[in-house]
Protein backbone atom coordinates (compact mmCIF):
# COMPACT_ATOMS: atom_id res chain seq x y z
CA UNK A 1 124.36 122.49 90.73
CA UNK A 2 125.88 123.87 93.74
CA UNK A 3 124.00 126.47 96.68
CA UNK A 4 126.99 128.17 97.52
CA UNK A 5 125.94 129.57 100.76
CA UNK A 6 125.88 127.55 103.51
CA UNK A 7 123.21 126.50 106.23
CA UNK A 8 123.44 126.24 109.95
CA UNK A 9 121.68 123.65 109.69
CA UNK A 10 119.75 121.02 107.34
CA UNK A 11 116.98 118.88 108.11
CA UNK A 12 116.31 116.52 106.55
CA UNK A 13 112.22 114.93 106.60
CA UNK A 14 108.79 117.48 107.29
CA UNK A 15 107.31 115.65 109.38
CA UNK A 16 106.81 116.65 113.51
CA UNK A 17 110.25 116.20 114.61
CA UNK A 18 112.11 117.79 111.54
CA UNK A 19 109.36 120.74 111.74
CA UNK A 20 109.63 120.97 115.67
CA UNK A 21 113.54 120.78 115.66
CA UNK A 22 113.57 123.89 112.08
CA UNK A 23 111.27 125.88 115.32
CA UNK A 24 113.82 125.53 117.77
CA UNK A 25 116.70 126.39 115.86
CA UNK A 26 115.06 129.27 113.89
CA UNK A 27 114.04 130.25 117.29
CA UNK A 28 117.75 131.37 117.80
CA UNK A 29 117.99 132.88 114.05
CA UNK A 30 119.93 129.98 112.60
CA UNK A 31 119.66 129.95 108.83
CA UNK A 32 117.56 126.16 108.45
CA UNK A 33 115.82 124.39 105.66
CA UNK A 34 113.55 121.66 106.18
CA UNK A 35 113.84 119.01 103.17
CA UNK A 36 111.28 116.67 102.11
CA UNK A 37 111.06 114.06 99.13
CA UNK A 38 107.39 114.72 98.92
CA UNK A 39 104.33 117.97 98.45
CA UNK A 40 103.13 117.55 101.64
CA UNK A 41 104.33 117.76 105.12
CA UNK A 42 103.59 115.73 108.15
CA UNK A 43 105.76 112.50 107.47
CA UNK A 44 103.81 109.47 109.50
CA UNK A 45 101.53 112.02 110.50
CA UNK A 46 99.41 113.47 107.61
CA UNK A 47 96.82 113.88 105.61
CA UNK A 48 95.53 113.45 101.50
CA UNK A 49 92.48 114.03 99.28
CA UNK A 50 90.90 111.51 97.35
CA UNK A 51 87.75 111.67 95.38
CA UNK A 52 86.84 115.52 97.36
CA UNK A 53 87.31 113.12 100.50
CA UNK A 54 90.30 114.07 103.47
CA UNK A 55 91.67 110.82 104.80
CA UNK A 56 93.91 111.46 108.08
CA UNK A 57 96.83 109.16 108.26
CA UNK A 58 99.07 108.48 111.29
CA UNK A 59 96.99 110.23 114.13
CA UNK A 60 94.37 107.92 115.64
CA UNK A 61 95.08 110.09 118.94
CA UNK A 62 97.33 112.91 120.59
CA UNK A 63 98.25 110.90 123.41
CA UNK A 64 99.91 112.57 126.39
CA UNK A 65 96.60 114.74 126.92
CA UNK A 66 96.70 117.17 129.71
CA UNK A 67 93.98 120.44 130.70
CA UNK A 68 95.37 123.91 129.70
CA UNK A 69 97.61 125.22 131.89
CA UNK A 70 98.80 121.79 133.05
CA UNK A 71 103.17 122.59 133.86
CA UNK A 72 105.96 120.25 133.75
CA UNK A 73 104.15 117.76 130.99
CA UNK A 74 104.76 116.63 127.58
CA UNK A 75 102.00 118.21 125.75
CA UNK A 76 102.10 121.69 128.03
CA UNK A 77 105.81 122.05 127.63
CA UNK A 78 106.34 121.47 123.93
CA UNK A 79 103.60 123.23 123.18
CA UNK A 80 105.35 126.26 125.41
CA UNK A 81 108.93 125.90 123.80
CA UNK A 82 108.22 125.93 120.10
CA UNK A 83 104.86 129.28 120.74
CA UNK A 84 102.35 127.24 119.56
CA UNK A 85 99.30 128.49 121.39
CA UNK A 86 97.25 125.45 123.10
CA UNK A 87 94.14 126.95 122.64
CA UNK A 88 95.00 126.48 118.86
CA UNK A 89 94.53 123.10 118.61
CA UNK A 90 91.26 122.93 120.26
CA UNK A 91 91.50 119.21 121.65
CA UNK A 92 88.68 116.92 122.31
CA UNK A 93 89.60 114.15 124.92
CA UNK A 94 88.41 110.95 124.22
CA UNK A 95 85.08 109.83 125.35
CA UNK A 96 86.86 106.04 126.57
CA UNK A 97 88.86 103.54 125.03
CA UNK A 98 89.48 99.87 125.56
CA UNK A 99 91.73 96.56 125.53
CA UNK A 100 90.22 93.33 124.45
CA UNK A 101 91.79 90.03 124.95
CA UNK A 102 89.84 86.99 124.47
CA UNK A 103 86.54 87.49 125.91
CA UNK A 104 88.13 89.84 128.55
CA UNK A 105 87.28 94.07 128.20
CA UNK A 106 89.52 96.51 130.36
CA UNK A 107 88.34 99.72 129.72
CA UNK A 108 90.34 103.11 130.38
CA UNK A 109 89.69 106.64 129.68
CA UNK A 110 91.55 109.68 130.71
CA UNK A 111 90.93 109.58 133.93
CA UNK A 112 93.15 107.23 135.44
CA UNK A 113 90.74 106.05 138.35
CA UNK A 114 88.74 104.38 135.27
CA UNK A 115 91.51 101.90 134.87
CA UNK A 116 92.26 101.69 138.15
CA UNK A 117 88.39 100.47 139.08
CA UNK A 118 87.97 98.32 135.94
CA UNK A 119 91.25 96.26 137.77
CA UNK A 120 89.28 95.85 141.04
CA UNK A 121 86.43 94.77 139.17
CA UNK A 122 87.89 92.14 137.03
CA UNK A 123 90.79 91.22 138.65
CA UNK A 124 89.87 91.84 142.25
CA UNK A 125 92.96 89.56 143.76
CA UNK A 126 95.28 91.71 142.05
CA UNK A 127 93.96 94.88 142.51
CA UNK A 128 96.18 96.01 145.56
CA UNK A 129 99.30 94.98 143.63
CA UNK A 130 98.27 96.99 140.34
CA UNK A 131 97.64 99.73 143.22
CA UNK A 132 101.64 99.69 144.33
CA UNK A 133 102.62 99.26 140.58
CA UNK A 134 100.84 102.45 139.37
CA UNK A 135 102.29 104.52 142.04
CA UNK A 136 105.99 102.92 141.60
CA UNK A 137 105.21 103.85 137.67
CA UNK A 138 103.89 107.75 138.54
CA UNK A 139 106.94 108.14 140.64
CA UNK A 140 109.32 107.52 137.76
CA UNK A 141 110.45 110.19 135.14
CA UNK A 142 109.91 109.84 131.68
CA UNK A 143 113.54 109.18 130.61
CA UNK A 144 114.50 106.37 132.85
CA UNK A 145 118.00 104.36 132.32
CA UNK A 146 117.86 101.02 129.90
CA UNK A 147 119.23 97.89 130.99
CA UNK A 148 116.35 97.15 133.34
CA UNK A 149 113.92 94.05 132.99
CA UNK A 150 111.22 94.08 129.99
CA UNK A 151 107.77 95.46 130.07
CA UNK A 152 106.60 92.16 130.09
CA UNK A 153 108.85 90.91 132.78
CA UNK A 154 108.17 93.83 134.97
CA UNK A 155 104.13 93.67 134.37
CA UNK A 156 104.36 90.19 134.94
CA UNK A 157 106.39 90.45 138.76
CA UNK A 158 104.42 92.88 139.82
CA UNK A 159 100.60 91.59 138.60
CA UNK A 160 101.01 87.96 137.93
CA UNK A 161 98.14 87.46 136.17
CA UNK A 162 99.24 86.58 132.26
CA UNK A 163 95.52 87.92 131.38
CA UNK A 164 95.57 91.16 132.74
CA UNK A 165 99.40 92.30 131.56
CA UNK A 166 97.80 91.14 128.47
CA UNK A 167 95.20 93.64 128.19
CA UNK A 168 97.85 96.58 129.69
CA UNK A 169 100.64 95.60 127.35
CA UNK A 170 98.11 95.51 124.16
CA UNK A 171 97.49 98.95 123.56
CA UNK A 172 101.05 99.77 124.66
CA UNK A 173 102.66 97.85 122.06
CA UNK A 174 100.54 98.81 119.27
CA UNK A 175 101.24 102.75 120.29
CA UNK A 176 104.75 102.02 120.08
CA UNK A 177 106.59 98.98 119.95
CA UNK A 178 109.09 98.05 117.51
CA UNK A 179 109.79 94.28 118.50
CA UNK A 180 107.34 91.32 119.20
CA UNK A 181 105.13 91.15 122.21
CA UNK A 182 107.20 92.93 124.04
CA UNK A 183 109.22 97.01 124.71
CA UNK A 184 111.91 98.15 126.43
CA UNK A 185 111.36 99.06 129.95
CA UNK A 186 112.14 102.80 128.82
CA UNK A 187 110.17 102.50 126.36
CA UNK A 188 107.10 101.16 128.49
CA UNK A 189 107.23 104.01 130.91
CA UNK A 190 106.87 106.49 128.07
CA UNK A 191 103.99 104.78 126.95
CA UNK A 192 102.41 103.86 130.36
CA UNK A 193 102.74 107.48 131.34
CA UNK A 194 101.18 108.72 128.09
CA UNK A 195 98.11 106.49 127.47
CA UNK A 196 96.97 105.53 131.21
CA UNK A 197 98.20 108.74 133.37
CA UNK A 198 97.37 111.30 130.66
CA UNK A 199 95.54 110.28 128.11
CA UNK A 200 94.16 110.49 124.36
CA UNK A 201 93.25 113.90 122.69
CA UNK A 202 92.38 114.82 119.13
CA UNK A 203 92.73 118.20 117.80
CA UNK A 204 89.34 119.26 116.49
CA UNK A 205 89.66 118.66 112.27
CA UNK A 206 92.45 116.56 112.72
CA UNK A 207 95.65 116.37 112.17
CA UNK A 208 95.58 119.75 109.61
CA UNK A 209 95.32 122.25 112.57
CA UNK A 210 98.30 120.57 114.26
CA UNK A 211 100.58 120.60 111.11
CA UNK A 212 99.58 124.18 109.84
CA UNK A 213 100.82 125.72 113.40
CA UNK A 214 103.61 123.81 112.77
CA UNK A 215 104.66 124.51 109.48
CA UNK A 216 103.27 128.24 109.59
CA UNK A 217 105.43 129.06 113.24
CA UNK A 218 108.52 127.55 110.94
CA UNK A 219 107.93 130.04 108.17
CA UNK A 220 107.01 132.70 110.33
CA UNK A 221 110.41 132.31 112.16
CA UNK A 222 112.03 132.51 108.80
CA UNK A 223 112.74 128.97 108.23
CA UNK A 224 113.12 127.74 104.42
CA UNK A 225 110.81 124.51 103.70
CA UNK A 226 111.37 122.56 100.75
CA UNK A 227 109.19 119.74 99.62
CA UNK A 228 109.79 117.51 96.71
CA UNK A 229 113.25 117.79 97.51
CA UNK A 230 114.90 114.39 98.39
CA UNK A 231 118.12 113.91 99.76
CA UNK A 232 120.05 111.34 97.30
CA UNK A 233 123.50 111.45 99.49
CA UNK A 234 125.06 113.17 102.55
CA UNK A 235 127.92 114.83 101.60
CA UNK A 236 131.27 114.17 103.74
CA UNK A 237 135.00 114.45 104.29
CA UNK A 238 137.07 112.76 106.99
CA UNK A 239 134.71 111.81 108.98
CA UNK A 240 132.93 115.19 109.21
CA UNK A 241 129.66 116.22 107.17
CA UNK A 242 129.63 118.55 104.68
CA UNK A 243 125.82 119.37 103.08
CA UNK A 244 123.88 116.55 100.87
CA UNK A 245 123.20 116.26 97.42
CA UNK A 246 119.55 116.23 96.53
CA UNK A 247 117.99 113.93 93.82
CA UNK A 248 118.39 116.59 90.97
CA UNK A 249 121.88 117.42 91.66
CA UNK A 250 121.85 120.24 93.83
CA UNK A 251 124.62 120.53 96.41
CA UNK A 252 123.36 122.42 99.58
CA UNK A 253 126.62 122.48 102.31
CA UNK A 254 126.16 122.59 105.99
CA UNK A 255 128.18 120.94 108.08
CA UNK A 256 125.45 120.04 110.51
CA UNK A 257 122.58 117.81 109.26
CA UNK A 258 119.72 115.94 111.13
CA UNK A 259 117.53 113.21 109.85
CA UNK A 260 114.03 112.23 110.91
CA UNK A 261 114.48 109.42 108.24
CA UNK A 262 115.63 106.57 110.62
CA UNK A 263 118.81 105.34 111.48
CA UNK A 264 119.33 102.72 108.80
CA UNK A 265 117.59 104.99 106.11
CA UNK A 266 120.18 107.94 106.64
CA UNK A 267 123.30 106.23 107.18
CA UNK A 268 122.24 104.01 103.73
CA UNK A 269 123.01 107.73 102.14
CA UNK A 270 126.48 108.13 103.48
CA UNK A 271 129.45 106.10 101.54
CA UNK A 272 129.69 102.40 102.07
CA UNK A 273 131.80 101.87 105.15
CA UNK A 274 129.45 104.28 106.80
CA UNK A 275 126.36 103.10 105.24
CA UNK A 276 127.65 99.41 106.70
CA UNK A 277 127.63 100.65 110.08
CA UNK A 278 124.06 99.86 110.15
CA UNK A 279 122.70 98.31 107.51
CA UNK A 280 119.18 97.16 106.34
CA UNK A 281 119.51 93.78 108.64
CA UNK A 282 118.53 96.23 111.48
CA UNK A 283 115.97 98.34 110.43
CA UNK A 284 112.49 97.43 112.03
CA UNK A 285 110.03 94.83 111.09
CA UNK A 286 106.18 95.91 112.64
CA UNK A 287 104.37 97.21 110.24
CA UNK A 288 100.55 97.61 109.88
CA UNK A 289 97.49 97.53 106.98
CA UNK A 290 95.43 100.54 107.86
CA UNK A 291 91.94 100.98 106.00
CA UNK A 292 89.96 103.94 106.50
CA UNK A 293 86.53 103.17 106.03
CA UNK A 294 83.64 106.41 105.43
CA UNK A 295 79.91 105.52 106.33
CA UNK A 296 76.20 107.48 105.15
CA UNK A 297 76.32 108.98 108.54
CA UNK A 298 78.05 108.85 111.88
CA UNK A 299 80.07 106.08 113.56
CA UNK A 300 78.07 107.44 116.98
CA UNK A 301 74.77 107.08 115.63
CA UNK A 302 75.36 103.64 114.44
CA UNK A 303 76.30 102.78 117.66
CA UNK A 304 79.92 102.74 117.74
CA UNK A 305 80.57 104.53 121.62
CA UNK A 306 84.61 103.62 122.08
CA UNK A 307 87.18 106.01 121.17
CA UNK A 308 89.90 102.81 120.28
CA UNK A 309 89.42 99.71 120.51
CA UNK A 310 92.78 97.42 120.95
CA UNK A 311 91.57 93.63 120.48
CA UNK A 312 93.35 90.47 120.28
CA UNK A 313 91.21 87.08 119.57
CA UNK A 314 92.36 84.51 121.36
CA UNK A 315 93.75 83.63 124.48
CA UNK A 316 97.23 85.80 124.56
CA UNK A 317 97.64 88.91 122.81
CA UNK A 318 98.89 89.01 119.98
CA UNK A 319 101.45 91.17 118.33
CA UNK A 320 103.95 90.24 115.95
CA UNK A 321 104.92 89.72 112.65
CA UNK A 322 102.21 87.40 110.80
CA UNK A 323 103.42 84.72 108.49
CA UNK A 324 100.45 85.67 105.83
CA UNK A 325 100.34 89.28 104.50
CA UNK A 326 97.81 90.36 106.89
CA UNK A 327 96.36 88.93 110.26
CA UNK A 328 93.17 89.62 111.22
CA UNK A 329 93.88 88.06 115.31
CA UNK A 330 94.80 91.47 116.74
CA UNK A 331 94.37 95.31 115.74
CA UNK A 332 93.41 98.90 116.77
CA UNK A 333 89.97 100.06 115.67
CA UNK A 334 89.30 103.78 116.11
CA UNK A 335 86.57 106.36 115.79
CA UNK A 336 87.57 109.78 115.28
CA UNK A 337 84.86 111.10 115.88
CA UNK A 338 84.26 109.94 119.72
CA UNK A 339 86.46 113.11 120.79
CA UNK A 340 84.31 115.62 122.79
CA UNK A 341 84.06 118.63 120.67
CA UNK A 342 84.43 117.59 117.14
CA UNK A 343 83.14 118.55 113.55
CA UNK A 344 80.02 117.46 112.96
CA UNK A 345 80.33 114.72 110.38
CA UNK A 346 78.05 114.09 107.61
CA UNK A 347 80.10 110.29 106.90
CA UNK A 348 81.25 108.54 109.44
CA UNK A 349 84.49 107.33 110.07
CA UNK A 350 86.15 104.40 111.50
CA UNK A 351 89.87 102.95 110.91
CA UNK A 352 91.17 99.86 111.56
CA UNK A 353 95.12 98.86 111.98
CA UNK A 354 96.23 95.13 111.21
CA UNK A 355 99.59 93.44 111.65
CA UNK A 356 101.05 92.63 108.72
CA UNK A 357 104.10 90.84 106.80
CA UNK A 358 106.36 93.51 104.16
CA UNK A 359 107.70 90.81 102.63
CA UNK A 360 104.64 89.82 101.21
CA UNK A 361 103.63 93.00 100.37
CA UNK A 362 106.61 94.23 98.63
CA UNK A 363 106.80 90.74 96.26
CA UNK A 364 103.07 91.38 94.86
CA UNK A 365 102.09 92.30 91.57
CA UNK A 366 100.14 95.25 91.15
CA UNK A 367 97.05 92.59 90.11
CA UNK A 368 97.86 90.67 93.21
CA UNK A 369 98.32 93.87 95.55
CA UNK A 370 94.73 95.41 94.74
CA UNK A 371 93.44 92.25 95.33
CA UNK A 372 94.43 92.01 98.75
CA UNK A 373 93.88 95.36 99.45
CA UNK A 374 90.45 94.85 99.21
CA UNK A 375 91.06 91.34 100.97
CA UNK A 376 91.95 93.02 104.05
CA UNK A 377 89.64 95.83 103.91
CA UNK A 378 86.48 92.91 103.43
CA UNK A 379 87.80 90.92 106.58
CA UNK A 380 88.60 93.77 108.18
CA UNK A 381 84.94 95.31 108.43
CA UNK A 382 83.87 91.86 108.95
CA UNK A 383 86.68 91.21 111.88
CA UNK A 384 85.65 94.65 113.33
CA UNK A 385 81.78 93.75 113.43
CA UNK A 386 82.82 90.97 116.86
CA UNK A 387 83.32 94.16 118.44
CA UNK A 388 80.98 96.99 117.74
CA UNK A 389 78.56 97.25 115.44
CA UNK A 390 78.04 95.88 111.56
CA UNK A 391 79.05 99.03 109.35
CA UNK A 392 79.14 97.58 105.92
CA UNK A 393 75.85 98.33 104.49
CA UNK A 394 76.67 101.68 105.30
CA UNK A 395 80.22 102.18 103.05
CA UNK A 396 80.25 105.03 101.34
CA UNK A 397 84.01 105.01 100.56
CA UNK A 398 87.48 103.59 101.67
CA UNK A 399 91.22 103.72 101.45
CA UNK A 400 94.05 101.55 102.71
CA UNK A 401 97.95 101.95 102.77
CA UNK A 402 100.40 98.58 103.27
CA UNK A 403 103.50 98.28 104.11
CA UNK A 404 104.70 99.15 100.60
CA UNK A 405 102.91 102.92 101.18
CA UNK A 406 104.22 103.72 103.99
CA UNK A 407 107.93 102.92 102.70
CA UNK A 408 107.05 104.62 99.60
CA UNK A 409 105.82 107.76 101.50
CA UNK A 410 108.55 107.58 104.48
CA UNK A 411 111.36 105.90 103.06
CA UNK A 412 110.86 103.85 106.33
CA UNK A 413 112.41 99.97 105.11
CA UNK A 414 110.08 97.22 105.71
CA UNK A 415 107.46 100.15 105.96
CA UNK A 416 108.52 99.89 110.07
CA UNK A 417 106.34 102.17 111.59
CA UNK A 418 108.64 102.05 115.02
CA UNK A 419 111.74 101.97 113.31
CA UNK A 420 114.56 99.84 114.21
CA UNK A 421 114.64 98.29 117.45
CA UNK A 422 117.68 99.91 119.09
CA UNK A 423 116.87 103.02 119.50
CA UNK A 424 119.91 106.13 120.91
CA UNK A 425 118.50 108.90 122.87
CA UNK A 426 121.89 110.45 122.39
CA UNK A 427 120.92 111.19 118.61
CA UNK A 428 124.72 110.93 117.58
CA UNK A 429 126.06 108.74 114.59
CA UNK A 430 129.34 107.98 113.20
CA UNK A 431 129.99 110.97 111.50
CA UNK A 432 130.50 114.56 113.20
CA UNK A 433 127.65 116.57 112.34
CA UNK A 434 124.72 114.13 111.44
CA UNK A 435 122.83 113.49 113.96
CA UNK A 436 118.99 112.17 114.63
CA UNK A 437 115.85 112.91 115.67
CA UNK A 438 112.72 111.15 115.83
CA UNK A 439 111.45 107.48 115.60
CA UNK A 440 115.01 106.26 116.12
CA UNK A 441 116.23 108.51 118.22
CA UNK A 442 113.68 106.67 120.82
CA UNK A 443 110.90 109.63 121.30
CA UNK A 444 107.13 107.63 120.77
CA UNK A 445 104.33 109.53 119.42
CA UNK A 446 103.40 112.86 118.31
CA UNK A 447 104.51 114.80 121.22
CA UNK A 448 107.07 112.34 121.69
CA UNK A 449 108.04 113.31 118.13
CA UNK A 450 107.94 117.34 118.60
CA UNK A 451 109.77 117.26 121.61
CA UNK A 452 112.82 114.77 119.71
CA UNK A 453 113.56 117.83 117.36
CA UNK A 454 113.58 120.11 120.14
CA UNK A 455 115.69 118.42 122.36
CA UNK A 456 118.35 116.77 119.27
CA UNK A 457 118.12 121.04 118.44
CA UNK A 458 118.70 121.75 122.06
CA UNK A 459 121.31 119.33 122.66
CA UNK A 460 123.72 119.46 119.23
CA UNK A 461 122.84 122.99 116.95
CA UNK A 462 122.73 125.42 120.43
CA UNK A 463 125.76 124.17 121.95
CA UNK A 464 127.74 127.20 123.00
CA UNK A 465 130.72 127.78 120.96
C-alpha cells in the first residue's frame, strides 16, 4: 500500500521531542505526521491504567524549574516557542530533595543557597572552593564544546574531597548519564545547571497535563498523529531518504524524516551498510527497575518529607551496570506528591529506580521474570525503609517495568534509558534527510527533550531554500 502524497516531513516516535519538533514545523504550515508503534503518546515519558489505577512513568520531576515570567531559560523559552501557556501546567516545586552516600546527607532544594550552605556545613574546608566552582559553572552556557576533562575529573580539581563530588555527581548521573560513574563535561553542565541552579517541578496531575498541551497544540496546528503505526524500514535511494514503510505495508514518502528512536535503533531500519554504520555494539547499557508502589493514604502523612531521594550504600557512589539483575546499593526514591500544590491523594505514592543488568532480564522465562519482579519490588521497599519510613504494611498496590519494558515500549536496545553514549548535537546521519532528535541527539530531560525537536526542526526542516 502506497500514500501517494508526500510529507514535508515524518517523525518518527510521540514522545516530547517528536511532539515538540511536529509543533515547530506545523508552526510554519508544513504538512507533518507524527508516527508511533504504540496507543499512547509520551514515549519515556507517560502514563497507563491498571486495575482503575494511573501509574506515571518517566517523570519523577520537570527539572529546569524557573518562576513565570523567568526569560532566557529552558523551561520559559520552550514553553514560549511551541504556545504552550505556562500557567497550563500549573507546577509545584519541590518541597527538597537529597543525595545520600554512605552515612553522608547533602540536601538541595530549589533554591540554590540550600546547597550552597549544606557544603559549608559539612564540608566546611571546601566550602570556598565549591564557592569559585559554582560561579565558574553559572558563568557557562548550556551548550559548551566537548573535548574538555570529565565531570568527575573536573569535580574532583576543583573540590578534592572524593565524598562530596560523590554526593554532587549522584543525582547527576542518575538524571542523565549514559556511561558508568561518570558524564561528559557537556553533559554535566546541562545537568548541573538544571537540578542545582533551577530546580525540580511537577506539573500538578502529572505528566497527563504536560502531554495533552502537547499533543492537543500539534493537532490544533494541523499536524497528523498516528499511533500504532510502526516504522518497519526507512525508505532510500542513493544515499538520500525517500519515506518509510510501516509494519503493515504502507509506504508514506517524504524525503525528510526524523527519529526520536535513538541512533542505533533508526539506522538498524535503513539497509545493511547503513544499518552497520552503527550497530547494536554501541547502543547504551544503563538501564533501571522502577516499581511504583500505592499506599492506604499519603506518603506525607506517613512521614515521608523528601521530594527524591538519590542514595548510594557504601562508601563511593555507585552507578553502573550490576553483575546480578538488579542492585539494591544505589537508586532514586521519589514522592510525587511532595510538590507544593498537588492533588490531594487518597493512596500514596512512592517510586523507587534500581540499577539493573538487560542481559539478565531479557534471558528470563516468563516464570523466572515475575519472580523477580516481585524480588526487586520486596527488597526494594525493604532497601527504601534505611531511608525514610517503613511503607509496607501500608501497600495497597504496585507495578514495575525492567529493562525488557522499556525496550518493548521504546524500542530503546538494552532498554538504555540514556541511549548510546556518543551522543551528536548536530542531529545529522549518514543519509541526506534523516536526521535526529532526542536522547541521542544529546538533549537530557523533559525540557531537554522539547527543546531537541525544536531546535533538530529549527536547524534541518526551516532551512531557507
Amino acid at each position: 500500500m502506497t500514500a501517494s502524497t508526500p510529507y514535508d516531513t515524518i517523525l518518527i516516535g510521540a514522545g516530547m521531542s517528536g511532539l515538540a519538533a511536529g509543533i515547530r514545523l506545523a508552526q510554519f504550515d508544513q504538512r507533518v505526521l507524527v508516527l508511533d508503534r504504540h496507543y499512547l503518546w509520551g514515549g519515556l515519558n507517560s502514563y497507563y491504567k491498571r486495575e482503575g489505577r494511573r501509574f506515571d512513568v518517566g517523570l519523577h520531576a520537570l527539572t529546569n524549574f524557573v518562576p513565570k515570567g523567568t526569560r532566557g531559560r529552558p523551561l520559559t523559552r520552550i514553553l514560549r516557542q511551541l504556545r504552550i501557556p505556562y500557567d497550563s501546567l500549573r507546577l509545584g516545586e519541590q518541597h527538597g530533595s537529597r543525595s545520600v552516600v554512605g552515612d553522608t546527607d547533602l540536601h538541595f532544594g530549589n533554591d540554590f543557597e540550600l546547597l550552597r550552605g549544606e557544603v559549608a556545613r559539612q564540608f566546611p574546608t571546601r566550602a570556598t572552593a565549591f564557592d569559585g566552582m559554582a560561579r565558574e559553572l553559572e558563568a557557562l552556557p548550556f551548550d559548551v564544546p566537548e573535548g574538555q576533562e570529565s565531570a568527575r575529573a573536573y569535580l574532583t580539581r576543583h573540590l578534592g574531597e572524593a565524598r562530596l563530588v560523590d554526593l554532587l555527581l549522584l543525582p547527576i548521573l542518575f538524571y542523565g548519564s549514559p556511561t558508568p560513574s561518570d558524564v561528559d563535561f557537556p553533559s554535566f553542565v546541562v545537568l548541573w545547571k538544571s537540578l542545582y541552579e533551577e530546580g525540580f517541578a511537577r506539573p500538578r496531575g502529572g505528566i497527563r497535563p504536560l502531554l495533552d498541551a502537547l499533543r492537543s497544540r500539534y493537532l490544533e496546528l494541523g499536524g497528523e498523529l498516528r499511533m500504532k503505526a510502526g516504522v518497519a524500514e526507512i525508505l532510500h535511494e542513493d544515499g538520500r531518504v525517500q519515506g518509510v514503510r510501516l509494519d503493515d505495508g504502507t509506504e508514506l514518502h517524504s524525503e525528510r524524516v526524523i527519529s526520536s528512536a535513538g541512533r542505533v535503533e533508526t539506522l538498524s531500519l535503513c539497509e545493511e551498510t547503513v544499518a552497520a554504520t552503527c550497530g547494536p555494539e554501541h547502543a547504551g547499557r544503563m538501564t533501571f527497575v522502577e516499581s511504583t508502589t500505592l499506599l492506604d493514604q499519603p506518603a506525607p502523612d506517613l512521614g515521608w518529607t523528601d521530594t527524591i531521594v538519590f542514595f548510594s550504600q557504601g562508601e563511593r557512589a555507585v552507578y553502573e551496570e550490576p553483575a546480578e539483575a538488579v542492585s539494591h546499593a544505589s537508586g532514586v526514591i521519589c514522592c510525587p506528591e511532595n510538590y507544593a500544590g498537588q492533588e490531594p491523594e487518597t493512596e500514596g505514592v512512592l517510586r523507587l529506580t534500581l540499577m539493573a543488568n538487560a542481559e539478565h532480564w531479557m534471558a528470563m522465562s516468563d516464570g523466572e521474570y515475575l519472580a523477580a519482579k516481585e524480588q526487586a519490588w520486596s527488597k526494594g521497599l525493604e532497601t527504601a525503609a534505611l531511608y525514610g519510613p517503613d511503607v509496607r504494611k501500608q501497600v495497597v498496590a504496585r507495578d514495575t517495568f525492567t529493562p525488557r519494558t522499556i525496550e518493548r515500549f521504546t524500542g530503546h536496545l538494552n532498554g538504555a534509558v540514556y541511549g548510546c553514549p556518543h551522543k551528536d548535537k548536530s542531529g545529522t546521519t549518514p543519509l541526506e534527510g534523516l536526521f535526529l532528535c532526542g536522547t541521542d541527539q544529546g538533549y537530557l530531560g523533559i525540557v531537554g527533550a522539547m527543546l531537541s525537536g525544536v531546535a533538530m526542526a529549527n536547524r534541518h526542516a526551516l532551512l531557507p531554500a
